[in-house]
Protein backbone atom coordinates (compact mmCIF):
# COMPACT_ATOMS: atom_id res chain seq x y z
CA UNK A 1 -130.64 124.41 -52.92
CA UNK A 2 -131.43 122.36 -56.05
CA UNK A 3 -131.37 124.71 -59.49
CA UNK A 4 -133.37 122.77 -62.49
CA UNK A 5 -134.89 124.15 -65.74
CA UNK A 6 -138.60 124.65 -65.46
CA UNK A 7 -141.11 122.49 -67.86
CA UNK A 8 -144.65 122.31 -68.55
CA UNK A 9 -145.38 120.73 -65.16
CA UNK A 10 -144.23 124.31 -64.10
CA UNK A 11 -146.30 126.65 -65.20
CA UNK A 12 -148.61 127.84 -62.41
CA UNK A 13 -145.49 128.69 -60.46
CA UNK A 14 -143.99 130.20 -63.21
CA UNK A 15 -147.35 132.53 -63.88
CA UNK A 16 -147.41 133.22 -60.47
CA UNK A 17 -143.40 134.24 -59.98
CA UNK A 18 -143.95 136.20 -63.28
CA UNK A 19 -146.85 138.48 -61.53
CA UNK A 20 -145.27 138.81 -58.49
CA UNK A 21 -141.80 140.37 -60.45
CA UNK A 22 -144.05 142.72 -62.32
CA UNK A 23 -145.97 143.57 -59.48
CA UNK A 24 -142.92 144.75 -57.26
CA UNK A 25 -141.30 146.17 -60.40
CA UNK A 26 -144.20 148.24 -61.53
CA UNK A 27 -145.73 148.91 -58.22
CA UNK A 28 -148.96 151.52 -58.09
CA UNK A 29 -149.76 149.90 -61.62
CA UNK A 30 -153.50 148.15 -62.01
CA UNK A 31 -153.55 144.48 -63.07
CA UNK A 32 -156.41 143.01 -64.31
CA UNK A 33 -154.76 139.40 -62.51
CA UNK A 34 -156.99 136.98 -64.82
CA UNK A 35 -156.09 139.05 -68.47
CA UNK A 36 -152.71 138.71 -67.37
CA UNK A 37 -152.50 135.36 -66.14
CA UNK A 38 -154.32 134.30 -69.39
CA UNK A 39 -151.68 135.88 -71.25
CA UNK A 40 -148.64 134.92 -69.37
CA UNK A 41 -149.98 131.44 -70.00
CA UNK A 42 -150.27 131.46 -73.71
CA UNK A 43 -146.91 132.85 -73.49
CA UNK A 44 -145.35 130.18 -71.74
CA UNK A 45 -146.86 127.28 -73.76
CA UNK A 46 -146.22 128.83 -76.68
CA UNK A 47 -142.64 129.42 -75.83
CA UNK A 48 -141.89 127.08 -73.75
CA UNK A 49 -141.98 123.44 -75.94
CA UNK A 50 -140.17 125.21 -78.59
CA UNK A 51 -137.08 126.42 -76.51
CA UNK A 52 -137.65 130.25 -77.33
CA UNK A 53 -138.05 130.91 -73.75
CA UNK A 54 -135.83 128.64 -71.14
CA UNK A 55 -136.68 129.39 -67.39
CA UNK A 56 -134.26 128.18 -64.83
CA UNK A 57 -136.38 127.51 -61.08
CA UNK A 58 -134.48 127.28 -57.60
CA UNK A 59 -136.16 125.59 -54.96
CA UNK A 60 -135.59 125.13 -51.35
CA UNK A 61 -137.41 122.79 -49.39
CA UNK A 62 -139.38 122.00 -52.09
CA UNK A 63 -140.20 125.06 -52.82
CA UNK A 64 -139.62 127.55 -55.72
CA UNK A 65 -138.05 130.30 -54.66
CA UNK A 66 -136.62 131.92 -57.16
CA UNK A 67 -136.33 131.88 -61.16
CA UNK A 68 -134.42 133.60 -64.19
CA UNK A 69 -135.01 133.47 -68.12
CA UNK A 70 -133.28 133.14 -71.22
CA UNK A 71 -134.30 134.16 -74.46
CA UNK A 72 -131.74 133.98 -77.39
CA UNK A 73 -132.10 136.65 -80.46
CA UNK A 74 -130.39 136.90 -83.75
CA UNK A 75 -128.19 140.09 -84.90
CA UNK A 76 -126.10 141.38 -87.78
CA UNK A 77 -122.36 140.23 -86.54
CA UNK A 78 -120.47 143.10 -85.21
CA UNK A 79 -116.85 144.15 -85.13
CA UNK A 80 -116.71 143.26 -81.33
CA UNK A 81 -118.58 139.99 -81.19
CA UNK A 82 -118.63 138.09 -84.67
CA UNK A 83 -122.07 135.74 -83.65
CA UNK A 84 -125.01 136.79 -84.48
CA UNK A 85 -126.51 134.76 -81.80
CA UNK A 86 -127.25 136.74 -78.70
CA UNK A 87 -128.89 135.90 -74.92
CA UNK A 88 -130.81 138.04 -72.85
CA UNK A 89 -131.37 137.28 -69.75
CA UNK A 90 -134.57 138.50 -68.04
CA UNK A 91 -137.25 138.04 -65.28
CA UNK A 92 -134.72 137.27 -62.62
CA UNK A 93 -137.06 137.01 -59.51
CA UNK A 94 -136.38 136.19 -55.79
CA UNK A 95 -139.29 135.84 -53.12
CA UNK A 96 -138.54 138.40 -50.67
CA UNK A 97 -138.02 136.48 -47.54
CA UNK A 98 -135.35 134.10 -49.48
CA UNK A 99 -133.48 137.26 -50.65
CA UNK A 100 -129.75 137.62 -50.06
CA UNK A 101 -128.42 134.02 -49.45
CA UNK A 102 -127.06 133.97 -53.31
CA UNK A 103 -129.87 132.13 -54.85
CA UNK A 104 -130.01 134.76 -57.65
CA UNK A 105 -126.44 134.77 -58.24
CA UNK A 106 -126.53 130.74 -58.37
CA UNK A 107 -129.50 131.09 -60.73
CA UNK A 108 -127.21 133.67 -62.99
CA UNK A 109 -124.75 131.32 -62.72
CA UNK A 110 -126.12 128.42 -64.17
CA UNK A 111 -127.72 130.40 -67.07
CA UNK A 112 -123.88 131.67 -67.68
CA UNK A 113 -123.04 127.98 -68.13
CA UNK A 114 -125.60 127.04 -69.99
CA UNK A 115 -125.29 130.00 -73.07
CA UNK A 116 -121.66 128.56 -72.88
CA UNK A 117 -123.05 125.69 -74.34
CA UNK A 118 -124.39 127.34 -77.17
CA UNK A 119 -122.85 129.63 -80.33
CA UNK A 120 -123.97 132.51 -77.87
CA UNK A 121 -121.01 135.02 -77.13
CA UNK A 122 -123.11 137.59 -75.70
CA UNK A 123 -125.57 137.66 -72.90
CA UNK A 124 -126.98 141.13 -71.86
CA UNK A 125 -129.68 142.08 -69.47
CA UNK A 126 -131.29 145.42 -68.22
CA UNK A 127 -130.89 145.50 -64.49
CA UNK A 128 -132.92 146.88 -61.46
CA UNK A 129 -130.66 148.71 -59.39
CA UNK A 130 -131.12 146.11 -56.51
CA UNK A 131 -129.43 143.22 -58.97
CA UNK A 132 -126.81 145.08 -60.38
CA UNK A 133 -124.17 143.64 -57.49
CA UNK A 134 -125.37 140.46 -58.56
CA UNK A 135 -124.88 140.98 -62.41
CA UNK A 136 -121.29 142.27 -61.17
CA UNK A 137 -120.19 139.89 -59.08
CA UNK A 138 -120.90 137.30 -62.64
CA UNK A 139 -118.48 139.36 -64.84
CA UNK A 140 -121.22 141.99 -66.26
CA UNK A 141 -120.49 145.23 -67.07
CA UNK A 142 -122.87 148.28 -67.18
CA UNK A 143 -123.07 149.77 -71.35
CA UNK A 144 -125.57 152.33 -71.41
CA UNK A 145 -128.65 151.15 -69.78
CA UNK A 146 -127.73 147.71 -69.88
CA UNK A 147 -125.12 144.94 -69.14
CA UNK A 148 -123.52 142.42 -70.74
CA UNK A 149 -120.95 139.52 -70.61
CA UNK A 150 -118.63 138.32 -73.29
CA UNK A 151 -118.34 134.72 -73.70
């Protein structure tokens, strides 16, 4: 399994991994396919170039399989975590039939090592209940209705 970050050269996989996570999370829910591909794509070339979204890809084969996001935000430091820069990791998507061989948790993974990199102290997520072993397994832990990982 080869785990890269995605680029420009990306981005019809990375439309079409973005509709197929909303469609299984939201399913029963009418998509207009072209609105939304039109703007997932100004989305992801806005973002993308600048850094404010990051998208990891995993490919078998040579082909994408899976893929995760980053997106760092700014707060106020708190008493617990003095940073004010915070990740949040999102759009973590597996094709079905590659599902439980640990390509998420590789993909989580090597999004953990990367916000190391970074001032970052902080990544949090809001988790389906299908990922939430996953999450675990990397050192999150559930707060509220979301979980998070000290750095």
């Amino acid at each position: 399994m080869k785990i890269r970050r995605a680029g420009m050269e990306d981005l019809e996989t990375l439309i079409d991994l973005r509709l197929a996570f909303m469609r299984e999370g939201y399913p029963g829910v009418e998509v207009e396919e072209e609105e939304f591909r039109e703007l997932t794509h100004r989305y992801f070339v806005d973002k993308l170039p600048k850094g404010e979204f990051l998208v990891w890809l995993a490919e078998e084969d040579g082909q994408t399989v899976a893929t995760g996001g980053l997106v760092f935000y700014h707060l106020p430091p708190r008493l617990v975590c003095h940073s004010d820069l915070h990740a949040y990791l999102l759009n973590m998507y597996t094709l079905p039939e590659w599902r439980r061989r640990g390509i998420a948790t590789a993909l989580v993974r090597e999004m953990i090592a990367y916000v190391k990199t970074t001032p970052a102290k902080r990544i949090t997520l809001h988790a389906r209940e299908a990922g939430r072993k996953i999450y675990a397994d990397c050192g999150f832990i559930s707060v509220d209705d979301e979980m998070m990982l000290n750095i």
